[in-house]
N, C-alpha and C. Protein backbone atom coordinates (compact mmCIF):
# COMPACT_ATOMS: atom_id res chain seq x y z
N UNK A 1 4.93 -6.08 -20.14
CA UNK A 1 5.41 -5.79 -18.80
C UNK A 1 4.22 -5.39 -17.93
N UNK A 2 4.44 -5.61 -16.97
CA UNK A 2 3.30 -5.65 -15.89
C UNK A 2 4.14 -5.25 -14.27
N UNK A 3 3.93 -3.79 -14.35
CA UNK A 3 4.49 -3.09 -13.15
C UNK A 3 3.21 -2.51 -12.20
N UNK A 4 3.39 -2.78 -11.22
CA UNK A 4 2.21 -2.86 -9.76
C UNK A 4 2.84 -2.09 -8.86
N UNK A 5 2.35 -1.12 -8.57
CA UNK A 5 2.38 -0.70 -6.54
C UNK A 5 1.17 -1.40 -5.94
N UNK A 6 2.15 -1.94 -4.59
CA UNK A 6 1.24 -2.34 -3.70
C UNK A 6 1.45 -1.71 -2.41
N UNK A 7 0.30 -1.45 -1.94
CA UNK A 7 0.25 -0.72 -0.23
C UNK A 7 0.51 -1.77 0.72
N UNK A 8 1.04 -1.88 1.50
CA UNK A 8 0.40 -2.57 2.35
C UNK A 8 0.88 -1.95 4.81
N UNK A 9 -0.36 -2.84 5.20
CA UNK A 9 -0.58 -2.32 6.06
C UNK A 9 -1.07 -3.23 6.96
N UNK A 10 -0.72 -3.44 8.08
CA UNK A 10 -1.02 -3.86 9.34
C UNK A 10 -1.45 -3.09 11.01
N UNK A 11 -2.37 -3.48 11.23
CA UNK A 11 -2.22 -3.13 12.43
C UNK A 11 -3.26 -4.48 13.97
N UNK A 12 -3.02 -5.04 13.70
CA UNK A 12 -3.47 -6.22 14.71
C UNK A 12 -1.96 -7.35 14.70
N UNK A 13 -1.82 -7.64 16.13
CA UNK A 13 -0.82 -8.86 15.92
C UNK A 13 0.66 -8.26 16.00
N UNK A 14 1.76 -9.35 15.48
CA UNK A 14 2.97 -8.77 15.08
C UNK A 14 3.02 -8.22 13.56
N UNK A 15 2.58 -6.68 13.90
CA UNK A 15 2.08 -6.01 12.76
C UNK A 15 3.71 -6.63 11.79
N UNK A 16 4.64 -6.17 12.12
CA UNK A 16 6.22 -6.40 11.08
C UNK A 16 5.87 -7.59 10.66
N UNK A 17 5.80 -8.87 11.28
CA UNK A 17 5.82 -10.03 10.62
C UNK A 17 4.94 -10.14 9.53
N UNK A 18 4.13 -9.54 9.69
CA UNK A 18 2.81 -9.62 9.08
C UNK A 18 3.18 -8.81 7.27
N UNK A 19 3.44 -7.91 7.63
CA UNK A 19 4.08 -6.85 6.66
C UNK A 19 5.40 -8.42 5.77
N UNK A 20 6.52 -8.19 6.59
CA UNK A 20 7.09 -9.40 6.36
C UNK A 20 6.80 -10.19 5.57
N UNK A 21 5.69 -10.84 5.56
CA UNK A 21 4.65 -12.03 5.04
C UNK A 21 4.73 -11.62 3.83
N UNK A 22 3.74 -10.54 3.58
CA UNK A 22 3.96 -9.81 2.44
C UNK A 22 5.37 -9.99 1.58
N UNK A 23 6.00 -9.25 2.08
CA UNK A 23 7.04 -8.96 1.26
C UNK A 23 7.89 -10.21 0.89
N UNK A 24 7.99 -11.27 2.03
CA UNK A 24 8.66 -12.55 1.12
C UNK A 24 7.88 -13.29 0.14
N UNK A 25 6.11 -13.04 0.30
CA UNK A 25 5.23 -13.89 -0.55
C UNK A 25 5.94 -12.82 -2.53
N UNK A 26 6.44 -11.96 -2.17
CA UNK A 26 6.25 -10.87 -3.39
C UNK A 26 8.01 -10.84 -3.87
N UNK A 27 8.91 -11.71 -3.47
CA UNK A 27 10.63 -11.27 -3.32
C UNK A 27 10.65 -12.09 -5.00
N UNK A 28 9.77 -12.97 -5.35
CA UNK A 28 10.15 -13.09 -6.67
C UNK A 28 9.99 -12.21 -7.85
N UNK A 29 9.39 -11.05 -7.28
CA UNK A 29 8.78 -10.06 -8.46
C UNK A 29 8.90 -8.89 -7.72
N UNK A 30 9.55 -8.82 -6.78
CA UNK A 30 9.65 -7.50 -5.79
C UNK A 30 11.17 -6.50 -7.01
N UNK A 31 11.05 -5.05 -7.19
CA UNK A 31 11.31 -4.27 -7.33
C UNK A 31 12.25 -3.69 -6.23
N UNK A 32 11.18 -3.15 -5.44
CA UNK A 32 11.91 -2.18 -4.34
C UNK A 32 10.60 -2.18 -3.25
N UNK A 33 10.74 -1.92 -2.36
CA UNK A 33 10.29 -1.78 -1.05
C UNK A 33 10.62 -0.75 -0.33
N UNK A 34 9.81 0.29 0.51
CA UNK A 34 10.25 1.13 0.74
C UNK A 34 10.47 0.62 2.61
N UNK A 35 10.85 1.97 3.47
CA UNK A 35 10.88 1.36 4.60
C UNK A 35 9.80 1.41 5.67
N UNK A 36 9.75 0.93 7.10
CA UNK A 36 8.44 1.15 7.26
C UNK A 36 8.15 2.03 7.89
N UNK A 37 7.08 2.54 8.56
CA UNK A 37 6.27 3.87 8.59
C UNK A 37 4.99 3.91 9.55
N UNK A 38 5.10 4.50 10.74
CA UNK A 38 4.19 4.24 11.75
C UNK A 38 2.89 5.12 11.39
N UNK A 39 1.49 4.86 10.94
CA UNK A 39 0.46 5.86 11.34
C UNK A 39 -0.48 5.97 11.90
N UNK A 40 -1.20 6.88 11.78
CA UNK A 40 -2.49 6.42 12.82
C UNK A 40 -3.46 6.20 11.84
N UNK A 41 -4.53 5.22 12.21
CA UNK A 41 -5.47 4.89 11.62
C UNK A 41 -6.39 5.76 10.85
N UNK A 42 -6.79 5.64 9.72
CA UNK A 42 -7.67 6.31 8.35
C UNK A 42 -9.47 5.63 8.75
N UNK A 43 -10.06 6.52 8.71
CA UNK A 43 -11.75 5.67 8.54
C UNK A 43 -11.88 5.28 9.95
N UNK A 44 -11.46 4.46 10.18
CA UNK A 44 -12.35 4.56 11.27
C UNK A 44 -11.29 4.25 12.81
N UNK A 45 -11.48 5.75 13.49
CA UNK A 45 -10.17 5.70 14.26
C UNK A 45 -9.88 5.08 15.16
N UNK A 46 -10.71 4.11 15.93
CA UNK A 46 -10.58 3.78 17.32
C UNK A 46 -9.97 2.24 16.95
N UNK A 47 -8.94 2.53 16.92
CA UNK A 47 -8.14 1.26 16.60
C UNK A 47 -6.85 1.14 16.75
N UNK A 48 -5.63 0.18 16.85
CA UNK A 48 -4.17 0.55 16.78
C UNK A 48 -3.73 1.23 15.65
N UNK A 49 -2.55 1.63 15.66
CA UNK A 49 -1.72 2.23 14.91
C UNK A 49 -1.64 1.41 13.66
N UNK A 50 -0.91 1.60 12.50
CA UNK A 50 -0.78 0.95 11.69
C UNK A 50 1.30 1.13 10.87
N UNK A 51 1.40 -0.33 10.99
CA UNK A 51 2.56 -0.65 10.35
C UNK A 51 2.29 -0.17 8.60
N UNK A 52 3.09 0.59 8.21
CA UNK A 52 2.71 0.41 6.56
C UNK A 52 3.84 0.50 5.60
N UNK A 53 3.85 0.08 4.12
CA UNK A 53 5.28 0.04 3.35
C UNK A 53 4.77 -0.09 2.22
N UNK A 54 5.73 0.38 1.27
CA UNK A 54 4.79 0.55 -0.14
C UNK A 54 5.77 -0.59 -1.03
N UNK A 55 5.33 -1.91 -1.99
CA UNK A 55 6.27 -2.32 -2.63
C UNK A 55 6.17 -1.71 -4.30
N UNK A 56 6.81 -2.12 -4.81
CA UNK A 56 6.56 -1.96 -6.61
C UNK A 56 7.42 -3.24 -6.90
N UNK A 57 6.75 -4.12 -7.44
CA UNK A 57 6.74 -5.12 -8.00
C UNK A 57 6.27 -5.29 -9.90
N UNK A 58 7.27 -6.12 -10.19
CA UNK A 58 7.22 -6.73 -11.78
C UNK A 58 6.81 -7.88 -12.05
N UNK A 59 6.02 -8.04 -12.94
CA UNK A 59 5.86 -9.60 -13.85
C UNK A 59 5.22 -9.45 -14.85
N UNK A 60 5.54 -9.71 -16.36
CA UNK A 60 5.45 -9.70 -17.23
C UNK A 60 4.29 -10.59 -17.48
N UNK A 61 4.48 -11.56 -16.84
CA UNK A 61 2.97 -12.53 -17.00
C UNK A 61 1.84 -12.37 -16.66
N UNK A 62 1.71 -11.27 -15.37
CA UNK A 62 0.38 -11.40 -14.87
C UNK A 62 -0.25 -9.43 -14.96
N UNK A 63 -1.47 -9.27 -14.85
CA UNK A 63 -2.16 -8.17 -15.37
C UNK A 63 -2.87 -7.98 -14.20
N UNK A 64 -3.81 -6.60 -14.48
CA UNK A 64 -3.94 -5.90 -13.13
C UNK A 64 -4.87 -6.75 -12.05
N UNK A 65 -5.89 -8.02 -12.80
CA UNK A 65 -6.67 -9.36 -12.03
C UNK A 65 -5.55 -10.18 -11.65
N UNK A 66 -4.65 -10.51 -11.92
CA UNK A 66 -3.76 -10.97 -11.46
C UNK A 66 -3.19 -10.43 -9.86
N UNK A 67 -2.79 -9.24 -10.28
CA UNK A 67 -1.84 -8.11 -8.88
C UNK A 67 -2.84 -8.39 -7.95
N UNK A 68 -4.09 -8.34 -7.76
CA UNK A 68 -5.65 -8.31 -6.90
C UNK A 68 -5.49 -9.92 -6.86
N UNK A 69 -5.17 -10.47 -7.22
CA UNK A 69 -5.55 -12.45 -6.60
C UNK A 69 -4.37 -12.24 -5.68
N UNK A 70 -3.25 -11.65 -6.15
CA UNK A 70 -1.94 -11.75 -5.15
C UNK A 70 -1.95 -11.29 -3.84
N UNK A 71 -2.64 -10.12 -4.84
CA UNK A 71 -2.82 -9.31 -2.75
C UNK A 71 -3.94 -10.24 -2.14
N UNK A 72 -5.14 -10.61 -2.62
CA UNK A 72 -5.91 -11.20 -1.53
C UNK A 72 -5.43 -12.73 -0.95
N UNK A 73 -4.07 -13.37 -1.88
CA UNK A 73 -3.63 -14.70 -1.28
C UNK A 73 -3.07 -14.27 -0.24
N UNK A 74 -1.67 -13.10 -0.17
CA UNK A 74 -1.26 -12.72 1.30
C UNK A 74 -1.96 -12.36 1.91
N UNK A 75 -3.38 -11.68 1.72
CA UNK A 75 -4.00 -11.09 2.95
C UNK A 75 -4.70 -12.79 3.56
N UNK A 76 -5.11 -13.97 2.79
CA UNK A 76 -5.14 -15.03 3.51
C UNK A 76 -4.61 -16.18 4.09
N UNK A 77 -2.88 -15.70 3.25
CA UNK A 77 -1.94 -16.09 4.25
C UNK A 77 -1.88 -15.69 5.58
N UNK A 78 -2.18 -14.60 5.91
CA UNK A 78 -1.92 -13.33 6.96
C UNK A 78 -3.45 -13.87 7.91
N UNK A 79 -4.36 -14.62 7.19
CA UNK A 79 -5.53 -14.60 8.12
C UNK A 79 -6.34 -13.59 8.58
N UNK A 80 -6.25 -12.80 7.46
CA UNK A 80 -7.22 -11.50 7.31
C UNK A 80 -8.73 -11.81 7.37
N UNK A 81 -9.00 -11.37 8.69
CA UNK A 81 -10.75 -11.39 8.37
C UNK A 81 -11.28 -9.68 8.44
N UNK A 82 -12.46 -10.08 7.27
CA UNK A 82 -13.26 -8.54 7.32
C UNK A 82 -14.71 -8.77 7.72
N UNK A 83 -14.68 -7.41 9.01
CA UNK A 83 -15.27 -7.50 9.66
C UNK A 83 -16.02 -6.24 9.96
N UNK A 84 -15.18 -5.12 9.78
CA UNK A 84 -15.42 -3.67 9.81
C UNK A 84 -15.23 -3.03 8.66
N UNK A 85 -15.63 -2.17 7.72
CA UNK A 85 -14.88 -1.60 6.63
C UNK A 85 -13.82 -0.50 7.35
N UNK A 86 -12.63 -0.82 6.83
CA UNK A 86 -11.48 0.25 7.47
C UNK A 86 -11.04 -0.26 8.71
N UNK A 87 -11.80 -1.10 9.44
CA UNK A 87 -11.44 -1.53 10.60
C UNK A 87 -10.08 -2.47 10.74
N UNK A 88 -9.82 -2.91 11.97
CA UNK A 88 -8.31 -3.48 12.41
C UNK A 88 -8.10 -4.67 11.10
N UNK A 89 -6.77 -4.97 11.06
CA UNK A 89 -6.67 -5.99 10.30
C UNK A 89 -5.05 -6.60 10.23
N UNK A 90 -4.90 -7.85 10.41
CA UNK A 90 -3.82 -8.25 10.47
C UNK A 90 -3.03 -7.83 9.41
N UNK A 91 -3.25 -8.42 7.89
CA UNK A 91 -2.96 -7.29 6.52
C UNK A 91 -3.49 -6.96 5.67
N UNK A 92 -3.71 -5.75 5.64
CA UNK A 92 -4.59 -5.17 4.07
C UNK A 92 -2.93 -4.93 3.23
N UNK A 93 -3.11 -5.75 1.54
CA UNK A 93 -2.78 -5.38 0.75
C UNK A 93 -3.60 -4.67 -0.30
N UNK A 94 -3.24 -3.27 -0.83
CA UNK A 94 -3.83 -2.89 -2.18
C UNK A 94 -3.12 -2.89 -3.31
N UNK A 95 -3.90 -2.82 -4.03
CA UNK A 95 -3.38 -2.67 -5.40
C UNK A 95 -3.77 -1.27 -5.62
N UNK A 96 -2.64 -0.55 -5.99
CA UNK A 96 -2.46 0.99 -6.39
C UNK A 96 -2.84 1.49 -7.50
N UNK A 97 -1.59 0.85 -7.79
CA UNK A 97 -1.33 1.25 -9.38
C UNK A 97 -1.09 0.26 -10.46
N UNK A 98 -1.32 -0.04 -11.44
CA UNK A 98 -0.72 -1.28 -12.52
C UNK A 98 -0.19 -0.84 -14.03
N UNK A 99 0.86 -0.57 -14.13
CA UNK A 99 1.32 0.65 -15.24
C UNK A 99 0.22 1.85 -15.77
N UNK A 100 -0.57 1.70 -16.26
CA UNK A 100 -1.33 2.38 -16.99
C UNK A 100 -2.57 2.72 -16.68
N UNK A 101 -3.05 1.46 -16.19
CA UNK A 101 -4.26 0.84 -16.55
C UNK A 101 -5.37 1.60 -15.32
N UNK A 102 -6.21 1.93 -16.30
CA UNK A 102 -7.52 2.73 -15.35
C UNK A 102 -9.01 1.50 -15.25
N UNK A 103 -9.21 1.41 -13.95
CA UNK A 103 -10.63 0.50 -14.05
C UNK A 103 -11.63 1.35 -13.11
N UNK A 104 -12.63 1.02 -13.69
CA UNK A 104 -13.77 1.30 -12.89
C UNK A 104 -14.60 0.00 -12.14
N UNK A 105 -14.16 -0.69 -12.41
CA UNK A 105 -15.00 -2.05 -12.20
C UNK A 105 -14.82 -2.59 -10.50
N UNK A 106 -15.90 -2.07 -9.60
CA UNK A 106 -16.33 -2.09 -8.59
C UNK A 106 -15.05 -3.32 -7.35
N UNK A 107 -15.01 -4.39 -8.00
CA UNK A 107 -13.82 -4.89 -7.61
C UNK A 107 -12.25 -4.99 -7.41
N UNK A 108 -11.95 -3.88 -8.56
CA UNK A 108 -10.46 -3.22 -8.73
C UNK A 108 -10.75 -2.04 -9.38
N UNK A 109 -10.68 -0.90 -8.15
CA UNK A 109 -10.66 0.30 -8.74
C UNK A 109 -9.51 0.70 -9.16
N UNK A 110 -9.26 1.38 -10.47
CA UNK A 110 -7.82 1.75 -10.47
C UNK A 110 -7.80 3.08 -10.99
N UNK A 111 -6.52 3.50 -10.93
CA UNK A 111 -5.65 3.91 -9.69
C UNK A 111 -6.82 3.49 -8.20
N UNK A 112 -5.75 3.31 -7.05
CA UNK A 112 -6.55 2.68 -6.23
C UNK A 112 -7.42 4.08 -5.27
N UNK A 113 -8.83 4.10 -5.36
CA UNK A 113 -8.99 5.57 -4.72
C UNK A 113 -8.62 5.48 -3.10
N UNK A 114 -8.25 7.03 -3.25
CA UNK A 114 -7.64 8.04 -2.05
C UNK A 114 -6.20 7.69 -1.99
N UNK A 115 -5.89 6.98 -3.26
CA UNK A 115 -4.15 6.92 -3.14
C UNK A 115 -3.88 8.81 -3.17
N UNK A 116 -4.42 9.41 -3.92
CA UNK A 116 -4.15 11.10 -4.20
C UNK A 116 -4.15 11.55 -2.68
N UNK A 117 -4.75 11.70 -1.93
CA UNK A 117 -5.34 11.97 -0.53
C UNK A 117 -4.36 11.18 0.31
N UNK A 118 -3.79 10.44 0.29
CA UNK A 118 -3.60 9.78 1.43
C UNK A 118 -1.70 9.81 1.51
N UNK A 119 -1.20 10.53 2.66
CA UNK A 119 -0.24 10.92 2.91
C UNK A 119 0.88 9.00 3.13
N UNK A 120 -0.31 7.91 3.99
CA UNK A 120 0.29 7.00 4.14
C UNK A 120 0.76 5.97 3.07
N UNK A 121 0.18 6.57 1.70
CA UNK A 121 0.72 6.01 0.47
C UNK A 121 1.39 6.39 -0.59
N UNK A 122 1.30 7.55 -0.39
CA UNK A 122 2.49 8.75 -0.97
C UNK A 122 3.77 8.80 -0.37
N UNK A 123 4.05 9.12 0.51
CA UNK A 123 5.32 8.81 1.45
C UNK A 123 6.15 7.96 1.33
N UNK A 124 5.74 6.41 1.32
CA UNK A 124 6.52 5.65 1.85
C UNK A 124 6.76 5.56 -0.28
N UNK A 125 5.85 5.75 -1.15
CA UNK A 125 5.71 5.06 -2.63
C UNK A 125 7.30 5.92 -2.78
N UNK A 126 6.71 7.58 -2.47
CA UNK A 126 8.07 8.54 -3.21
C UNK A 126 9.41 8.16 -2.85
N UNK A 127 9.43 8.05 -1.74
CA UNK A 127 10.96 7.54 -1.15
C UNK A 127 11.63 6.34 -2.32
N UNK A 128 10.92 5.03 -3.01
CA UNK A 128 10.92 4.30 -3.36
C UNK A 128 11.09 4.92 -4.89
N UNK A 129 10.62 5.60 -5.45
CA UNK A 129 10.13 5.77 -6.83
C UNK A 129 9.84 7.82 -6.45
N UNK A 130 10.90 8.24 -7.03
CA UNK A 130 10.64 10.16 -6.68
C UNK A 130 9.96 10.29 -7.47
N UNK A 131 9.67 9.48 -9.12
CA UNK A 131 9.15 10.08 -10.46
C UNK A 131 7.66 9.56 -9.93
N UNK A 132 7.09 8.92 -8.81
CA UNK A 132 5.58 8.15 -9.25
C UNK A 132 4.31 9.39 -9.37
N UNK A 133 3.85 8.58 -10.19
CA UNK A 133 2.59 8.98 -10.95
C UNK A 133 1.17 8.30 -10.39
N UNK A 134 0.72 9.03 -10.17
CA UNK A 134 -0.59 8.36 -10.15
C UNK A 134 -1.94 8.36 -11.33
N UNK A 135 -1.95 7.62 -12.22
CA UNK A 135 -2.62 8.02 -13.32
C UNK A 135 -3.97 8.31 -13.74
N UNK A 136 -3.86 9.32 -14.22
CA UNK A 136 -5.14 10.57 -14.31
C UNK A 136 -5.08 11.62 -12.98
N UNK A 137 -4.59 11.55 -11.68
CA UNK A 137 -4.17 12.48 -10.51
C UNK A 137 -3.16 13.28 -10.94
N UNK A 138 -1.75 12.90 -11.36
CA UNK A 138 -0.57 13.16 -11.73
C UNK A 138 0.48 12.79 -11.17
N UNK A 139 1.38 14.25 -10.57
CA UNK A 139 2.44 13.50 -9.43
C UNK A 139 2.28 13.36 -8.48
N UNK A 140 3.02 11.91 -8.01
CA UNK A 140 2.73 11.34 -6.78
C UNK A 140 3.31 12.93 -5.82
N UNK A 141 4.58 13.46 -6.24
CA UNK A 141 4.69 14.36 -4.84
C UNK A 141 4.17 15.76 -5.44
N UNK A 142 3.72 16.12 -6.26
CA UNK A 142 3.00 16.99 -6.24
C UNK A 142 1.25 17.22 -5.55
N UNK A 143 0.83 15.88 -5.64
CA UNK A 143 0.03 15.16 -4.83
C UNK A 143 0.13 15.47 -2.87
N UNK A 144 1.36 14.72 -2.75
CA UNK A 144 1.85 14.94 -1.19
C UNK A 144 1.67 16.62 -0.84
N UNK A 145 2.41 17.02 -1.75
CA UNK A 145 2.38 18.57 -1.59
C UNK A 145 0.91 19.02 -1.04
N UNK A 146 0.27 18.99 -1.86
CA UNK A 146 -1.29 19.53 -1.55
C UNK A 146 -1.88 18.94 -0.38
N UNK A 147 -1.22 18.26 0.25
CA UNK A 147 -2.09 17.63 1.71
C UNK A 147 -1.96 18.40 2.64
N UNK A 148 -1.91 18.49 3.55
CA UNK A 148 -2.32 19.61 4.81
C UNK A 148 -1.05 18.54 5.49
N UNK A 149 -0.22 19.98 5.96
CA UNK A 149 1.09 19.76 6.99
C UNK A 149 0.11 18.24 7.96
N UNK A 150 -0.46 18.27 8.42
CA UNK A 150 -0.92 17.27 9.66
C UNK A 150 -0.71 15.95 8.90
N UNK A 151 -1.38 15.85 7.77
CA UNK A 151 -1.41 14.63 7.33
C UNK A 151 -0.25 13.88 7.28
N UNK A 152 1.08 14.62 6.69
CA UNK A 152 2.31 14.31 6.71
C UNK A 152 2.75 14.12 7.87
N UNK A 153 2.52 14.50 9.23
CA UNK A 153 3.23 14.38 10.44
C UNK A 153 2.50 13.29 11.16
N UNK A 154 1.59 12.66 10.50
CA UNK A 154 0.63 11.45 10.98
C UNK A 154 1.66 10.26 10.55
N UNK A 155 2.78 10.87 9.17
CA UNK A 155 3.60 9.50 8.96
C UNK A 155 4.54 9.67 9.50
N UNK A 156 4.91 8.68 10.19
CA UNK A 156 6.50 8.57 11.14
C UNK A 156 7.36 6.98 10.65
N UNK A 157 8.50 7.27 10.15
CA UNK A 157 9.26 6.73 9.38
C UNK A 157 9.76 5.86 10.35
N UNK A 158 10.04 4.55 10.52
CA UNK A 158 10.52 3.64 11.67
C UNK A 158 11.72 3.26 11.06
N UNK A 159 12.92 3.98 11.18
CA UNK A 159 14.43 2.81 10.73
C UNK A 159 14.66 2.02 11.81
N UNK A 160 14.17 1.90 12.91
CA UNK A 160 14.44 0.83 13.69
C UNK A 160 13.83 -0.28 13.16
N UNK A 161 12.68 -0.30 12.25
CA UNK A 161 12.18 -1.79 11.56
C UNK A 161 12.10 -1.91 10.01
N UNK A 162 12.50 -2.92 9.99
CA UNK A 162 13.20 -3.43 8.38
C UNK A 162 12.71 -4.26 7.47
N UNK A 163 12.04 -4.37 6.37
CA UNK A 163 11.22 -5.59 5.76
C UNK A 163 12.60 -6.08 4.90
C-alpha cells in the first residue's frame, strides 16, 4: 500500500480551477480532500493570496518517486513555471507524506520540510484525517497546537469554494 498527502496550492490565474486540475488529475486514487482555504503567502510575501487544499490519496502500485512524478505532471498540466523560489505560481503540488517513508535525498525530502511549521498544511490535512502524523515530528495537531495564534488566523476556510 502506498498512502500520500499531497499539498497543494495556487495563487496566479483561476487559482480554483487550477486546484481543480489537481484534484481531477488524482480522483482515481483520491481518498479524501479537504476543503479550500484562503492564505497569505509563505517566503516570499509580495505576491497574491494563495488558494490551498490538502488531498490523501492511495495506490498500491506506485512509491514515494512515483507520488513526486505525479505532482510534477499536474504542476505541468497547470503550466507551472519556476521562476522565484516561493514565488507566484499557478500550482505547486507537494508531496508530504508517503506512509512511512523518511528521505533525505535532496529531490524528495520526506516528511516534506516545514510541513511541522506550517499552519497552511496542518489545517486543511486535520480536518481530512484528525489522527495525521507527521513522521519523526509526531501529531499533526499537536503540531498545529504549538504554532503561534497568528499563524492559524492567516488560514481562512472558504465554503463558498468546492474542489
Amino acid at each position: 500500500m502506498s498512502r500520500a498527502v499531497l499539498s497543494l496550492g495556487s495563487n496566479l490565474g483561476d487559482r480554483l480551477s487550477y486546484l481543480r486540475l489537481a484534484v481531477d488529475g488524482l480522483r482515481d486514487v483520491l481518498v479524501s480532500v479537504s476543503g479550500v482555504y484562503e492564505t497569505k503567502p509563505w517566503g516570499v510575501t509580495d505576491q497574491p493570496d494563495f488558494l490551498n487544499a490538502v488531498c490523501v490519496v492511495d495506490d498500491p502500485s506506485r512509491d514515494h518517486r512515483d507520488w513526486l512524478r505525479t505532482a510534477q505532471d499536474l504542476e505541468r498540466r497547470a503550466e507551472r513555471v519556476r521562476e522565484t523560489r516561493w514565488g507566484p505560481r499557478t500550482l505547486d503540488v507537494d508531496v508530504v507524506t508517503v506512509d512511512d517513508v523518511r528521505s533525505d535525498d535532496p529531490d524528495l525530502l520526506l516528511p516534506h520540510p516545514g510541513t511541522a511549521d506550517r499552519a497552511t498544511v496542518l489545517i486543511p490535512w486535520l480536518e481530512i484525517d484528525p489522527d495525521a502524523e507527521v513522521p519523526g515530528r509526531g501529531r499533526a495537531a499537536d503540531l498545529l497546537a504549538a504554532l503561534p495564534r497568528s499563524d492559524h488566523d492567516d488560514v481562512h476556510h472558504r465554503p463558498d469554494l468546492t474542489l
